[in-house]
Structure formats: structure tokens, C-alpha cells
N, C-alpha and C. Protein backbone atom coordinates (compact mmCIF):
# COMPACT_ATOMS: atom_id res chain seq x y z
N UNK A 1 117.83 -163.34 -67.92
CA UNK A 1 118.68 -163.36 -66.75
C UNK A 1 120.14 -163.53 -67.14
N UNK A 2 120.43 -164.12 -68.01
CA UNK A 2 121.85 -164.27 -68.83
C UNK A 2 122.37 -163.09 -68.70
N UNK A 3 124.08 -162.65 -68.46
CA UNK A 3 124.15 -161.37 -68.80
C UNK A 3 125.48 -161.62 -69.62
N UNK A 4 126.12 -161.10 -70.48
CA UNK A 4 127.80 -161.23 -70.97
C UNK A 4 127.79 -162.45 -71.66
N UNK A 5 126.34 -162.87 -72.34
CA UNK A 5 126.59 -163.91 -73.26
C UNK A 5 127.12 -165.29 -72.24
N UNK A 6 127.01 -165.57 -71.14
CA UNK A 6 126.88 -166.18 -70.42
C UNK A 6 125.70 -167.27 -70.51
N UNK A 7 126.07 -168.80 -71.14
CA UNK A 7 125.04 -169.45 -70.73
C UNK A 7 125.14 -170.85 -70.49
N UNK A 8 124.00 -171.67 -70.22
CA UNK A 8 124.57 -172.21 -69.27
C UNK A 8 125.04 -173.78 -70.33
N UNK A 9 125.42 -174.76 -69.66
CA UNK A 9 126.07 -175.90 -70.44
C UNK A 9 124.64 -177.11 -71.05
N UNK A 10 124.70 -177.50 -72.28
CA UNK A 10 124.18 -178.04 -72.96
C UNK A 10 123.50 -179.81 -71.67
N UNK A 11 124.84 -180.24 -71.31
CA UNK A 11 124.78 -181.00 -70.49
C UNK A 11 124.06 -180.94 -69.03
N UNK A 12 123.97 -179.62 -68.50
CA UNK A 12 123.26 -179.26 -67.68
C UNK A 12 122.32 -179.24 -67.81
N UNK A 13 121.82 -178.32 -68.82
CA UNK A 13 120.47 -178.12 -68.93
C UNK A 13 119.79 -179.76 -69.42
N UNK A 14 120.66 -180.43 -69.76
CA UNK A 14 119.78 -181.91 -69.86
C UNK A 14 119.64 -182.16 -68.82
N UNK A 15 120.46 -182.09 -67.99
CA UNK A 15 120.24 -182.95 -66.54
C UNK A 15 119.13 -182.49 -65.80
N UNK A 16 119.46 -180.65 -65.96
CA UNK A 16 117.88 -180.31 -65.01
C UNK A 16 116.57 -180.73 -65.64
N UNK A 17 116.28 -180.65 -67.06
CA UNK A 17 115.32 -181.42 -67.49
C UNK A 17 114.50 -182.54 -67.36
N UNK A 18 115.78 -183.67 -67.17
CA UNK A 18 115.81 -184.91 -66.83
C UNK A 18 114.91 -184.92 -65.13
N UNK A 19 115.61 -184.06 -64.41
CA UNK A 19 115.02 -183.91 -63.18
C UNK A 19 113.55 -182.68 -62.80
N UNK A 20 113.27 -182.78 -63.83
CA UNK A 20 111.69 -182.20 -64.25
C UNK A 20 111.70 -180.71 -64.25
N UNK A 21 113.02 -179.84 -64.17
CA UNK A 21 112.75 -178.99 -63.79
C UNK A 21 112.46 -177.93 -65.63
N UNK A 22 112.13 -176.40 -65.08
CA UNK A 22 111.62 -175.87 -65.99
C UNK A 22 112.39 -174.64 -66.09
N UNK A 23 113.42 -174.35 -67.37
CA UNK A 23 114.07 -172.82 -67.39
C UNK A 23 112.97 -171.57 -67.31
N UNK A 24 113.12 -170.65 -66.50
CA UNK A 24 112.43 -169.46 -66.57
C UNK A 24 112.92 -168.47 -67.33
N UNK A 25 111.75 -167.83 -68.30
CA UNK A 25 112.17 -167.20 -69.13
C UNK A 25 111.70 -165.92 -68.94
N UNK A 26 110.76 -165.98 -68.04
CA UNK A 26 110.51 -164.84 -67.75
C UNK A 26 109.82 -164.63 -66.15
N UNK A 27 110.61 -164.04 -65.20
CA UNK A 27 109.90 -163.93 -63.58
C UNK A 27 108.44 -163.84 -63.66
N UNK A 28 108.12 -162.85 -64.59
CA UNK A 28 106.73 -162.29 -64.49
C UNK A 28 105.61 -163.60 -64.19
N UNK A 29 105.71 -164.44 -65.23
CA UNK A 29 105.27 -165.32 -65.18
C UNK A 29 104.95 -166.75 -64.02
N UNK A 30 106.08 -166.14 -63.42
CA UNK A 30 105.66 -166.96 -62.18
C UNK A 30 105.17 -166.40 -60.97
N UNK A 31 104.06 -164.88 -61.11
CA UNK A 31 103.65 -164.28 -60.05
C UNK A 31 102.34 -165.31 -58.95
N UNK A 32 102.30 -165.90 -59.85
CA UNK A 32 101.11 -166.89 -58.41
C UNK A 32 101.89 -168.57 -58.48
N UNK A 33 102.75 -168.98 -58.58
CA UNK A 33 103.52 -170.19 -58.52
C UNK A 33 103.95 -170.03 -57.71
N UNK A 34 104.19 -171.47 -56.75
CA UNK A 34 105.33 -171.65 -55.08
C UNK A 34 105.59 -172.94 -56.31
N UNK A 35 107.16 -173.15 -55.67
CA UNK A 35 107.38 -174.04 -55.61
C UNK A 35 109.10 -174.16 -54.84
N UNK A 36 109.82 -175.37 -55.54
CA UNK A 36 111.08 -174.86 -55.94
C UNK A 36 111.95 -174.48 -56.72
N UNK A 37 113.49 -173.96 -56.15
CA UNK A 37 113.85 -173.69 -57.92
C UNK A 37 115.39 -173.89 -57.59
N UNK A 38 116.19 -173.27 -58.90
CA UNK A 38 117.89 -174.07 -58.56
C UNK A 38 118.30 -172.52 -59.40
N UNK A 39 118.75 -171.88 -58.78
CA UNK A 39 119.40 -170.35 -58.88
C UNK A 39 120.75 -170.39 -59.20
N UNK A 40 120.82 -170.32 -61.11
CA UNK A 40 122.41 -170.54 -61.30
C UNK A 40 123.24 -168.94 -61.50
N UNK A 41 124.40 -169.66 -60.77
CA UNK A 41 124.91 -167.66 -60.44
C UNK A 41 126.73 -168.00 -61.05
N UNK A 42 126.99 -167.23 -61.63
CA UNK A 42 128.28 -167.03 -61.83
C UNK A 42 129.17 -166.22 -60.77
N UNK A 43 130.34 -167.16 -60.32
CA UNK A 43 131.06 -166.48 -59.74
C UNK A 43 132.34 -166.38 -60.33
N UNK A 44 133.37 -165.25 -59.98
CA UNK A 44 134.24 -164.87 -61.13
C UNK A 44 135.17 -165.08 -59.80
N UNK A 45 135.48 -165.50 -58.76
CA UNK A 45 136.47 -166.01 -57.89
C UNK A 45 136.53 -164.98 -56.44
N UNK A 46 136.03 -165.38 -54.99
CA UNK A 46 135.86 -164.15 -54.44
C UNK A 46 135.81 -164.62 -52.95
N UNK A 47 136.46 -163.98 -52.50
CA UNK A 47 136.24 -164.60 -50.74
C UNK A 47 135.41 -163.78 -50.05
N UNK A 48 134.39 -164.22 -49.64
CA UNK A 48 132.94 -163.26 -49.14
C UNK A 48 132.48 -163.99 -47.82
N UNK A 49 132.15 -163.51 -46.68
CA UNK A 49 131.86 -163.51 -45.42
C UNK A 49 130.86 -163.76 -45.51
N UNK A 50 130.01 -164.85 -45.16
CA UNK A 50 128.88 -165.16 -45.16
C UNK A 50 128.12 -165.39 -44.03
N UNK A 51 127.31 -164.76 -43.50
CA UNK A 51 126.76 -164.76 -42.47
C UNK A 51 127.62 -165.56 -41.09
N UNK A 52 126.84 -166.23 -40.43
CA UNK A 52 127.43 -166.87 -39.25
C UNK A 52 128.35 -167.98 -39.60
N UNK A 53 128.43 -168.02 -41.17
CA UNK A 53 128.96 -169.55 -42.00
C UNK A 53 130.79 -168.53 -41.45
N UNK A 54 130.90 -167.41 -41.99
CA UNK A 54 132.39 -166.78 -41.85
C UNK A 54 132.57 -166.94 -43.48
N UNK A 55 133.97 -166.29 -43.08
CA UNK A 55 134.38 -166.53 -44.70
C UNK A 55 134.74 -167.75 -45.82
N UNK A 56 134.08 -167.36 -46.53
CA UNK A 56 134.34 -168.70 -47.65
C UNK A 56 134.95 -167.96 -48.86
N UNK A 57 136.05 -168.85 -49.26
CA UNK A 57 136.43 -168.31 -50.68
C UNK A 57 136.22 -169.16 -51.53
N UNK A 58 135.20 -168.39 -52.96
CA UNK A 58 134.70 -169.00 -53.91
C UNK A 58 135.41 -169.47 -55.53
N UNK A 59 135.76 -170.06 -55.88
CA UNK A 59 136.45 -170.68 -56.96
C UNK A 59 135.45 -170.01 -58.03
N UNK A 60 136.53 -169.44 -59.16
CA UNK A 60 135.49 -169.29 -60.88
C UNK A 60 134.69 -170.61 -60.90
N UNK A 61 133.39 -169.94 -61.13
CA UNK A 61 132.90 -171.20 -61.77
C UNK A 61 131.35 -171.01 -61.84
N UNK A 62 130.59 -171.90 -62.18
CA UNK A 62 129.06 -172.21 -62.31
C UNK A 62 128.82 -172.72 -61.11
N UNK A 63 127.88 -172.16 -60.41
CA UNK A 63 127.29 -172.70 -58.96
C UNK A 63 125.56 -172.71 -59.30
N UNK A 64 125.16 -173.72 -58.50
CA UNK A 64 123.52 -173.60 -58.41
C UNK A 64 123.37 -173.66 -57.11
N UNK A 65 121.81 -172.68 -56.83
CA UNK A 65 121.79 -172.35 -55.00
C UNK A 65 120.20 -173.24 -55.18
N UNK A 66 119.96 -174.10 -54.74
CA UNK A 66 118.18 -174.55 -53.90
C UNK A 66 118.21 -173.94 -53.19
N UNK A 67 116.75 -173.70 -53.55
CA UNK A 67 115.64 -173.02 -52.41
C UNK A 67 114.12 -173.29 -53.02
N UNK A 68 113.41 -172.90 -52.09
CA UNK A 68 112.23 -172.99 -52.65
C UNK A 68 111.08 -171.57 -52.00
N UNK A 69 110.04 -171.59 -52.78
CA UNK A 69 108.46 -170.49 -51.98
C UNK A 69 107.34 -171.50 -52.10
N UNK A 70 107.40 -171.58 -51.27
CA UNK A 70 105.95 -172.75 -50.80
C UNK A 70 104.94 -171.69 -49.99
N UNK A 71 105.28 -170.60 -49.16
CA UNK A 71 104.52 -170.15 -47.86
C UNK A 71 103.45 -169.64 -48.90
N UNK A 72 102.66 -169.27 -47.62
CA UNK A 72 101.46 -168.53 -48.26
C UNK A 72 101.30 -167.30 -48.82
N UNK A 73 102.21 -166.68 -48.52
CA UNK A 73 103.02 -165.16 -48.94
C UNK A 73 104.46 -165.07 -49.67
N UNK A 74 104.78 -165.99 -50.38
CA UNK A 74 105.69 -165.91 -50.78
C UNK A 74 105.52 -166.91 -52.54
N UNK A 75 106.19 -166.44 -53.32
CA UNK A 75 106.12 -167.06 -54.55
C UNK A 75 107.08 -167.24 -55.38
N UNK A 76 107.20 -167.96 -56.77
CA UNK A 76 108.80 -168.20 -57.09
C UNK A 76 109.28 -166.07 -57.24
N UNK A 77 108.41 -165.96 -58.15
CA UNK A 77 108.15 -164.66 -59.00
C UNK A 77 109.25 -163.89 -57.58
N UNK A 78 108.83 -163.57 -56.26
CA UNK A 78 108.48 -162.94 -55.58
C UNK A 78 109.98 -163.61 -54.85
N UNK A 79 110.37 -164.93 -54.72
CA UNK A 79 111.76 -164.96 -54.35
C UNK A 79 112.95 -164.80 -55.01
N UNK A 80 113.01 -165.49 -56.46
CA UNK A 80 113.65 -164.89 -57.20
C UNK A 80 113.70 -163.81 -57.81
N UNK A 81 112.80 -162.76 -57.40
CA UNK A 81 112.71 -161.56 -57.87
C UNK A 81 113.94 -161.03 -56.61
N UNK A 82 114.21 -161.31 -55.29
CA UNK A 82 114.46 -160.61 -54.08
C UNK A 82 116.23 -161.44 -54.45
N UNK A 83 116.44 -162.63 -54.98
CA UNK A 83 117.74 -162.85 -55.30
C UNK A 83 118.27 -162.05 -56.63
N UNK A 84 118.06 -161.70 -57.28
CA UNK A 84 118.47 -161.05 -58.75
C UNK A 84 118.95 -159.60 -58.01
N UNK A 85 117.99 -158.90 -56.90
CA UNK A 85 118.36 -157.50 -56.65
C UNK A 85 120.11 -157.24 -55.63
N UNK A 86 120.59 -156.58 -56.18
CA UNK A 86 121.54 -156.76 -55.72
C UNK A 86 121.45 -156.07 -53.88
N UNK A 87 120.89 -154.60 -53.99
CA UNK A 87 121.07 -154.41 -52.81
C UNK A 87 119.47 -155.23 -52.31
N UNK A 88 119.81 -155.33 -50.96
CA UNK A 88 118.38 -155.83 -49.88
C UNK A 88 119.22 -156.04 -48.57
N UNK A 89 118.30 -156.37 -47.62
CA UNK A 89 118.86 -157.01 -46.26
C UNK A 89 119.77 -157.77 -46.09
N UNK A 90 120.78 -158.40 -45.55
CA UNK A 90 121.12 -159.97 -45.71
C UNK A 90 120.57 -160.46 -44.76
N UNK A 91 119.51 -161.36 -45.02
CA UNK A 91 118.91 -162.11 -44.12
C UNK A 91 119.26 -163.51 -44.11
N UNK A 92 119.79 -163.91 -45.25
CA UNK A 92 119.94 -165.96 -45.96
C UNK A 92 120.99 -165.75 -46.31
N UNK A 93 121.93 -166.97 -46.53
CA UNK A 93 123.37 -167.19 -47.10
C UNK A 93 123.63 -166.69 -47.93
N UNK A 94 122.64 -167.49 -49.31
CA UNK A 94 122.45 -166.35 -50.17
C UNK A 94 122.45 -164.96 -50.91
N UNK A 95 122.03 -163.68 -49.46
CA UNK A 95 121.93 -163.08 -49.75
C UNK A 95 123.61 -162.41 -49.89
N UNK A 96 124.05 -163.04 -49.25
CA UNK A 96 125.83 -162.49 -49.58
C UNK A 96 126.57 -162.57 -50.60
N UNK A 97 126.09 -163.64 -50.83
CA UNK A 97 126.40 -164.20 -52.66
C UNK A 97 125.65 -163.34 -53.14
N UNK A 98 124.46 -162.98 -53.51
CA UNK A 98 123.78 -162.46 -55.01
C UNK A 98 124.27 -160.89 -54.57
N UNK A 99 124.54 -160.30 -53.55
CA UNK A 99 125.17 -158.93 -53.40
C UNK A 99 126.13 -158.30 -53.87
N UNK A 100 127.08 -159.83 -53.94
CA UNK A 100 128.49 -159.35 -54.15
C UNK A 100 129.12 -159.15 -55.71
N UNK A 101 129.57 -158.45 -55.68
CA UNK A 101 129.61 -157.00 -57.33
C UNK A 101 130.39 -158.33 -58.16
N UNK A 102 131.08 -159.55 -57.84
CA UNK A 102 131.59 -160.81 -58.07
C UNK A 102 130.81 -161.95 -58.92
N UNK A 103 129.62 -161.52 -58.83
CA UNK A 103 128.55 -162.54 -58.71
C UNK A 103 127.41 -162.61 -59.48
N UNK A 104 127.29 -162.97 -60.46
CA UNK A 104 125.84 -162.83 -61.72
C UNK A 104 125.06 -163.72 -62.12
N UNK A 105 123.71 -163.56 -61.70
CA UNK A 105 123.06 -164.01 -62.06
C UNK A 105 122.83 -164.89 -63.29
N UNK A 106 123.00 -166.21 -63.53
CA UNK A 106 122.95 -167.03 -64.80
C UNK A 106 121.49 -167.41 -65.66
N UNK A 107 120.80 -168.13 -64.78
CA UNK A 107 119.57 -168.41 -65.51
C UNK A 107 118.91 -169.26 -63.88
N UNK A 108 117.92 -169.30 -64.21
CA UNK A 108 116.88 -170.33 -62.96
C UNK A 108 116.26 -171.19 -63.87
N UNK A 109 116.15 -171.75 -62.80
CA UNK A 109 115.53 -173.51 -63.32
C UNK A 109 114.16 -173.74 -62.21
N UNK A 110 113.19 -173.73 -62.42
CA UNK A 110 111.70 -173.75 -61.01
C UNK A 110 110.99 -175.68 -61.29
N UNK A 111 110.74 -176.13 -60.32
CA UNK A 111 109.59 -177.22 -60.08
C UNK A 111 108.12 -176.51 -59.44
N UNK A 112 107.19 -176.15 -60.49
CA UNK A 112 106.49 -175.84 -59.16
C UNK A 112 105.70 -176.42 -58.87
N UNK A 113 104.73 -176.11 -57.83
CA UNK A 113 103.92 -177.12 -57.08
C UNK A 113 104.71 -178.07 -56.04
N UNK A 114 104.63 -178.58 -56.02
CA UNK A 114 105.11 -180.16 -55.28
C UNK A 114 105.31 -181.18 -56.12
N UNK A 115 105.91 -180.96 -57.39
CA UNK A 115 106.38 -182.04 -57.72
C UNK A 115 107.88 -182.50 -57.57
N UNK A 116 108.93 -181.84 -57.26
CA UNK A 116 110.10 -182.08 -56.95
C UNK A 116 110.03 -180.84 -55.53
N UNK A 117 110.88 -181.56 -54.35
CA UNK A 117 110.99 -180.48 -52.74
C UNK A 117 112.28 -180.32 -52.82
N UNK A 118 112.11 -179.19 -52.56
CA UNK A 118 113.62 -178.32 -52.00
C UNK A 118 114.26 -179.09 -51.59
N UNK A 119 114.38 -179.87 -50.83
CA UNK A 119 115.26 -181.04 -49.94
C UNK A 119 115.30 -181.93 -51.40
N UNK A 120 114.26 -182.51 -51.72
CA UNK A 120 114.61 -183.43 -52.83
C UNK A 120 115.41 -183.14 -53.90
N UNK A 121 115.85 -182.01 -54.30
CA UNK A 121 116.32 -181.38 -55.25
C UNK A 121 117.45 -180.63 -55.18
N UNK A 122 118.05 -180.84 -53.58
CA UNK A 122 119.27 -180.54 -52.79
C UNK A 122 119.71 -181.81 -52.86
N UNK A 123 119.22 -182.91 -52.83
CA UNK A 123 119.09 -183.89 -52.41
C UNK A 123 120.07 -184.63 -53.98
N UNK A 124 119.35 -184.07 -55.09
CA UNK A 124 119.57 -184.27 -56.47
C UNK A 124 121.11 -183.53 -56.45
N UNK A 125 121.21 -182.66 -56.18
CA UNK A 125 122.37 -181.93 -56.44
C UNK A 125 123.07 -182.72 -56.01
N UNK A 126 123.45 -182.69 -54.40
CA UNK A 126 124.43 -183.50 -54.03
C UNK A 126 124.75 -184.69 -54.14
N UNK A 127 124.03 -185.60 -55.32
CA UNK A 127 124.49 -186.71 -55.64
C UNK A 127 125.52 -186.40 -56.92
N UNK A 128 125.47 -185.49 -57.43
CA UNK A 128 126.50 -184.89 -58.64
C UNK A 128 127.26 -184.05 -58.62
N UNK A 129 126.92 -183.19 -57.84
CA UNK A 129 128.09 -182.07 -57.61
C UNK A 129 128.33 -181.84 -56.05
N UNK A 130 129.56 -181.25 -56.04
CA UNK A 130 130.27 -181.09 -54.74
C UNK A 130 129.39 -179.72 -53.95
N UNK A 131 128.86 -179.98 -52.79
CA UNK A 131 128.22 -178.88 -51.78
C UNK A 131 129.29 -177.71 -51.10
N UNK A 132 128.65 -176.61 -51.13
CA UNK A 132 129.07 -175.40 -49.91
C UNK A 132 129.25 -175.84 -48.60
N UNK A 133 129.41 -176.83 -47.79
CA UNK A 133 129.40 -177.05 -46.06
C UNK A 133 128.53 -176.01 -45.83
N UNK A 134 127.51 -176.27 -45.39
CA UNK A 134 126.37 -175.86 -44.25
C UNK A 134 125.80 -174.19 -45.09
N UNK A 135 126.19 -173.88 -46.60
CA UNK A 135 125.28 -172.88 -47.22
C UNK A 135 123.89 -173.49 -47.59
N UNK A 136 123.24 -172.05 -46.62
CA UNK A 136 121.67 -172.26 -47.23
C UNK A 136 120.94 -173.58 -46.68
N UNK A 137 121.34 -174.48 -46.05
CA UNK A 137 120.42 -175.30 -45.31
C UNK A 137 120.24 -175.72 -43.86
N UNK A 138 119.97 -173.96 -43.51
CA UNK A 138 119.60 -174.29 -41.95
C UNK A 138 118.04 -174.64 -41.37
N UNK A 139 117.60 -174.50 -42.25
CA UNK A 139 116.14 -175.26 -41.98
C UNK A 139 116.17 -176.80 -42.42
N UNK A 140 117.11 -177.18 -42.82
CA UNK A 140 116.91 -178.61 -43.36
C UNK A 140 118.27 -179.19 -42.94
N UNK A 141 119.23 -179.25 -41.90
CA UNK A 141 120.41 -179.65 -41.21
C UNK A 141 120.06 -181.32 -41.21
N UNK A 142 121.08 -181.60 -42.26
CA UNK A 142 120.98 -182.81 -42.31
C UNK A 142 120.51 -183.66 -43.28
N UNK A 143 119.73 -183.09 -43.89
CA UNK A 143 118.94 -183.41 -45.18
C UNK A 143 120.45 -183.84 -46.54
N UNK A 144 121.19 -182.41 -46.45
CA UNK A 144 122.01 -182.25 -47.45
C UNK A 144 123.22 -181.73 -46.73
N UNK A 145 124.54 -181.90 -47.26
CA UNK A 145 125.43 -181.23 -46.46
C UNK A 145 125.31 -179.53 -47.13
N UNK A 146 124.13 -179.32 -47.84
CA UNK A 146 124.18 -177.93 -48.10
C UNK A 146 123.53 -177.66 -49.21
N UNK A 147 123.21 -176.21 -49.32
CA UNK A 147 122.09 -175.96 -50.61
C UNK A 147 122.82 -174.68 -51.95
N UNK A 148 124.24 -174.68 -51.66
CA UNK A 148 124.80 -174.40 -52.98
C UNK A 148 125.87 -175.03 -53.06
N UNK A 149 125.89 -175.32 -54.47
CA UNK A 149 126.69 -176.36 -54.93
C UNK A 149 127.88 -175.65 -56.27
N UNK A 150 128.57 -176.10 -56.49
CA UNK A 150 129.45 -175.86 -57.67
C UNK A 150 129.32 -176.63 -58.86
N UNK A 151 128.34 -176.19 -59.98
CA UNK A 151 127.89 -177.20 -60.91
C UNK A 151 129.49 -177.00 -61.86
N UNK A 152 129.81 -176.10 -61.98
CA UNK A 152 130.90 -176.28 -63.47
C UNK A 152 132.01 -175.63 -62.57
N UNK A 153 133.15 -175.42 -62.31
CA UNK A 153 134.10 -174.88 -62.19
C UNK A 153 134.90 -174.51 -63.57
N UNK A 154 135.61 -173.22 -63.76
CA UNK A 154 136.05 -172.77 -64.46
C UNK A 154 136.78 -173.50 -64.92
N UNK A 155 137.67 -174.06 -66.47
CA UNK A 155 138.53 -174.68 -66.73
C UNK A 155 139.64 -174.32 -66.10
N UNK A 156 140.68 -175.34 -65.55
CA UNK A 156 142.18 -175.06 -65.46
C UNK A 156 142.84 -174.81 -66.80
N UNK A 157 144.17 -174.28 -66.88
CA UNK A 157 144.66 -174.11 -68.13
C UNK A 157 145.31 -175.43 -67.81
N UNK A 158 145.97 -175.54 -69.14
CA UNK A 158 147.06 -176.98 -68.87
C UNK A 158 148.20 -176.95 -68.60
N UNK A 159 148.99 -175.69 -68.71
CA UNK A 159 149.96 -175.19 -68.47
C UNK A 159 150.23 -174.79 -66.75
N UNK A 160 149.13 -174.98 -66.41
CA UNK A 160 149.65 -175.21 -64.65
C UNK A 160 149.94 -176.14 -64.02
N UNK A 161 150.65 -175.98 -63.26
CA UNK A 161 151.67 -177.02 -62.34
C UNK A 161 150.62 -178.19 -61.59
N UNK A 162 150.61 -179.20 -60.86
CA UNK A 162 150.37 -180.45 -60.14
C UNK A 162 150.09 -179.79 -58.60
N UNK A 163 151.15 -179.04 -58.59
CA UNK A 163 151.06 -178.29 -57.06
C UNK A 163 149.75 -176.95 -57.25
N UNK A 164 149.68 -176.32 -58.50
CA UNK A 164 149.08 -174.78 -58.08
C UNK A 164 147.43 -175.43 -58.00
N UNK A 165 146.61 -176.53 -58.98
CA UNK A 165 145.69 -177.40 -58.64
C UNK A 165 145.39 -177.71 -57.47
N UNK A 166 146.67 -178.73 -56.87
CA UNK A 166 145.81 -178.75 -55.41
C UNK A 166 146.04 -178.16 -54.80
N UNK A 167 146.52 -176.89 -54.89
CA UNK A 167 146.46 -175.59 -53.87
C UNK A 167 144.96 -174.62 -53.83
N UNK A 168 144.43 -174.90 -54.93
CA UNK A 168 142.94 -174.82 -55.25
C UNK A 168 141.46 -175.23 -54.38
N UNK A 169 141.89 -175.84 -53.31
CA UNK A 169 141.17 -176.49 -52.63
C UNK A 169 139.54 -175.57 -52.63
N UNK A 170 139.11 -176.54 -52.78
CA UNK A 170 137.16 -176.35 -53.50
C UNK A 170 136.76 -175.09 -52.28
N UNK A 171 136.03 -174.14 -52.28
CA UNK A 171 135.29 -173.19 -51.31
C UNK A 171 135.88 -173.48 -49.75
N UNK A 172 137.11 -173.60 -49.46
CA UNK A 172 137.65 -173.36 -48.28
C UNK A 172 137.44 -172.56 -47.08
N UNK A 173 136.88 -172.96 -45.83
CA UNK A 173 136.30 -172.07 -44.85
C UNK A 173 137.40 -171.55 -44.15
N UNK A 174 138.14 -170.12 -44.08
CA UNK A 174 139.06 -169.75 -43.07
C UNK A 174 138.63 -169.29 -42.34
């Protein structure tokens, strides 16, 4: 799933570990698994209209999206197979993000079974990293202030000003 030598941070991947989760190395492999999973996507900086959310503009950086396939018809294999494709419906927040020509796929991280829940693992995020306002958790309002998050933001250089920083303000809704 890596593309451009793109990968992900040493420190991260401890943390998802730590929180039981499992890198996928290969979709195939998860054709009869539900569970959940944490969908890391590179964004290269992009203001994209997101469903009924409106526009959000996205900062460079490392983001992770929760979600999970629990249903009876649905599987990791079989959801993260439907986020990687670029064209499809837009039906989920999501799907505006993984569409946009901005936006690449990094690596996934899955719990499956029921040992860590989508909520619990939104739940995990937002104790460490800063949330999207109201992306991706309209079935769970309230649970989390949201189900993508900004794990790494791109470095600043050092050579920028005090002012052009906080003019930066994190995924801003206009």
C-alpha cells in the first residue's frame, strides 16, 4: 500500500502495536475477517468538500481515518479494498478523501474480531492526536469528536515567521 517510498513513523507504528493493532500486508488476506482498522492516508495539502461536513482544508501531513466491517456482508478485505479505489460512489466522508488525486494511500493497521471497537479505537486516537470535527462519525455522534485524525503533520521549515504558523490553523471548516 506504500507508494513514493512513503512510510510510516517508527514511533507510530509502536504506538499502534502497543494498541494491539496489526499492519496489513496484504488485503487478500483479510477476505473473511470483520473487524476494525485505522486507514493511514497521505495528504499533500488540499481543500476538498466533503459531503454535508462542506469544505475542509487539509494541512500536509499523516492522517489516520477509523472505521470498522463488523456486518454480515461486509469485511476488512472488502472495505479497505472500496477505500484504496479511487473512483466509487461518495457515500462516507471518507470517500472524498481517498478520491481526491491529493491523497495516498499509506499503510492500514486492522483489530479483528472484537478485540479493540471502532469507537474504542477512535476513542484511542483522540486521546493523542487532534480530530477532523464531525469526519466519519455519524453513526457514533458523540463517542469521539470524529474519526479522522492528523497523526504527523508535515514539518514546518524554521525559517518561517511566528505569524505564517498560526495562520496554519489545523483542517479549518469555511
Amino acid at each position: 500500500m506504500r507508494r513514493n517510498g512513503q512510510e510510516v513513523p517508527g514511533s507510530l507504528t509502536r504506538t499502534f502495536h502497543a494498541w494491539g493493532l496489526t499492519r496489513v500486508t496484504r488485503i487478500e488476506e483479510l477476505a473473511d475477517q470483520r473487524g476494525s482498522y485505522l486507514l493511514l492516508l497521505r495528504v499533500l495539502g488540499a481543500r476538498i468538500t466533503v459531503g454535508a461536513i462542506g469544505p475542509i482544508r487539509f494541512r500536509k501531513g499523516l492522517y489516520g481515518y477509523v472505521g470498522s466491517a463488523t456486518g454480515r456482508s461486509v469485511t476488512l478485505a472488502h472495505r479497505l479494498g472500496r477505500h484504496l479505489r479511487r473512483k466509487k460512489a461518495r457515500r462516507w466522508h471518507i470517500d472524498y478523501l481517498t478520491s481526491h488525486r491529493l491523497v495516498a494511500p499509506v499503510a492500514a493497521y486492522v483489530s479483528m474480531g472484537a478485540v479493540l471497537s471502532e469507537a474504542r479505537l477512535a476513542g484511542l486516537c483522540a486521546e493523542r492526536f487532534p480530530a477532523i470535527p464531525g469526519f466519519g462519525n455519524g453513526d457514533q455522534r458523540g463517542t469521539t469528536p470524529g474519526h479522522l485524525f492528523l497523526l504527523q503533520p508535515k514539518q514546518l521549515r524554521h525559517n518561517r515567521s511566528a505569524k505564517q504558523v498560526g495562520d496554519d490553523r489545523l483542517n479549518s471548516v469555511s
